[in-house]
Protein backbone atom coordinates (compact mmCIF):
# COMPACT_ATOMS: atom_id res chain seq x y z
CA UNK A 1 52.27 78.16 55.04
CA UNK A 2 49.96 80.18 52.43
CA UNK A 3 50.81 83.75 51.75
CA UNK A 4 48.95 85.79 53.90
CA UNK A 5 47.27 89.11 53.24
CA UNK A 6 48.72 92.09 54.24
CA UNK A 7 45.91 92.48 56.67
CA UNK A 8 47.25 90.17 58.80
CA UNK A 9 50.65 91.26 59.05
CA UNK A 10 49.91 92.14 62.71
CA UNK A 11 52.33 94.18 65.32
CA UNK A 12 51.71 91.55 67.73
CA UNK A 13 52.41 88.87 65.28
CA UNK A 14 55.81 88.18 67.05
CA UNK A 15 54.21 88.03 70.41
CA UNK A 16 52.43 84.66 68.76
CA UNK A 17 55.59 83.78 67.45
CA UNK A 18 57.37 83.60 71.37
CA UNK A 19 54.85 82.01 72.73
CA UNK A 20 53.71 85.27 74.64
CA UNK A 21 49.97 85.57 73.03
CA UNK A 22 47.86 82.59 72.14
CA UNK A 23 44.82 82.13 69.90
CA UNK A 24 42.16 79.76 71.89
CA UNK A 25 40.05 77.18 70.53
CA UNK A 26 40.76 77.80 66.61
CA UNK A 27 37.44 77.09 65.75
CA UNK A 28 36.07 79.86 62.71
CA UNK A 29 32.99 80.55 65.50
CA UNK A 30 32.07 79.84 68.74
CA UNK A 31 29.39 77.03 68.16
CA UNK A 32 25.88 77.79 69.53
CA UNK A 33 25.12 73.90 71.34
CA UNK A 34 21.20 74.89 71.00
CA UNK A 35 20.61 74.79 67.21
CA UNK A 36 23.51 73.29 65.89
CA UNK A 37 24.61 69.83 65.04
CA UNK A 38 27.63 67.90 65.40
CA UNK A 39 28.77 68.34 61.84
CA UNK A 40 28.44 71.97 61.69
CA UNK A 41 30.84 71.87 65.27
CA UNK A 42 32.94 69.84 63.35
CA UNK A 43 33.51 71.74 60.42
CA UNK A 44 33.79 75.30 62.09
CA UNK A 45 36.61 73.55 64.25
CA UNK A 46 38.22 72.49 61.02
CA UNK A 47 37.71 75.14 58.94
CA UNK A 48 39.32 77.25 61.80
CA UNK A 49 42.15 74.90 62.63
CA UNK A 50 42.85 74.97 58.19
CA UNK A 51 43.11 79.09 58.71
CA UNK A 52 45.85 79.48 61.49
CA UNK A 53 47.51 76.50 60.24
CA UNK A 54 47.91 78.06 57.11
CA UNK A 55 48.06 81.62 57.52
CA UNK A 56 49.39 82.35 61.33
CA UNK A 57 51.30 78.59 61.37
CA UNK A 58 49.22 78.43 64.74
CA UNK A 59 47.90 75.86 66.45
CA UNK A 60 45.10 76.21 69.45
CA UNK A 61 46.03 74.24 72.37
CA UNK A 62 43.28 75.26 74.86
CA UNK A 63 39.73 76.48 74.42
CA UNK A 64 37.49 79.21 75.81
CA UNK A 65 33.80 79.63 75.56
CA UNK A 66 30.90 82.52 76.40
CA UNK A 67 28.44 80.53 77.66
CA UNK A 68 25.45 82.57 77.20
CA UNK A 69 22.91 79.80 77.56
CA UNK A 70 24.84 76.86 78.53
CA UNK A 71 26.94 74.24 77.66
CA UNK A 72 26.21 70.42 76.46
CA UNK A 73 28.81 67.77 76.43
CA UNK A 74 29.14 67.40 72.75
CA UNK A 75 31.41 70.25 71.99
CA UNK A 76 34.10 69.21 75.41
CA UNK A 77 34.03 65.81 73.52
CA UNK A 78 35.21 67.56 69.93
CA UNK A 79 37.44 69.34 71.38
CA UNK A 80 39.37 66.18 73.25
CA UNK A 81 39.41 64.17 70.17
CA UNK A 82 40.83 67.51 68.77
CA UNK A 83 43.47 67.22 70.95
CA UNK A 84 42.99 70.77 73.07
CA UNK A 85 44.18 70.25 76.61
CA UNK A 86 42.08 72.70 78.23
CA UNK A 87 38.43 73.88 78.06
CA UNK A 88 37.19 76.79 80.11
CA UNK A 89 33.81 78.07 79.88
CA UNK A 90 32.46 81.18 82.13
CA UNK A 91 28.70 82.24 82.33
CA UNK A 92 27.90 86.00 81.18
CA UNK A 93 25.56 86.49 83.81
CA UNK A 94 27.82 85.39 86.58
CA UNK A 95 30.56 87.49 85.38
CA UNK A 96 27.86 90.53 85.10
CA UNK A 97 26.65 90.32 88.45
CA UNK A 98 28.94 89.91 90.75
C-alpha cells in the first residue's frame, strides 16, 4: 500500500476498515454511456480500482449509478467481468417526483 497523503487520513477511515462503510463501484467517475466508449469505461474503472487499492487497501464489491439519462448494457457487462456482485442504478427523476 502507497503512502497516502495526509488528506486522506479520514475519521471514518476505521469504519472502512470493519467493514461498516463501503466505497461503491471504484471507478475514478461515474461513466456517461452517451458519449463515451468502452475504453474510456475501462480505464476510469481501472484507474479507480489502482487508487483504493493503493491508498485506502479497498476494494469495491458492488456498484451504484445516477442514471440521469439512462443506462446501456455495456457498463453492467464491465462491471461483471470486474468481478462486482451487485449493480444498482436509480433514475433522478423518479426519485424527484415521487
Amino acid at each position: 500500500m502507497k503512502q497516502s497523503p495526509s488528506c486522506l487520513n479520514l475519521p471514518h477511515q476505521h469504519l472502512i476498515e470493519e467493514g461498516r462503510f463501503e466505497i461503491l463501484t471504484g471507478g475514478w467517475v461515474m461513466t456517461d454511456e452517451a458519449s463515451v466508449d468502452t475504453f474510456g469505461m475501462v480505464d476510469q474503472l481501472v484507474e479507480g480500482h489502482q487508487w483504493l487499492r493503493d491508498h485506502l487497501n479497498v476494494t469495491a464489491k458492488s456498484s451504484w449509478s445516477v442514471d440521469p439519462f439512462g443506462h446501456g448494457g455495456t457498463f453492467p457487462y464491465i462491471l461483471k467481468v470486474a468481478d462486482k456482485k451487485h449493480f444498482l442504478f436509480s433514475t433522478l427523476y423518479i426519485l424527484f417526483v415521487e
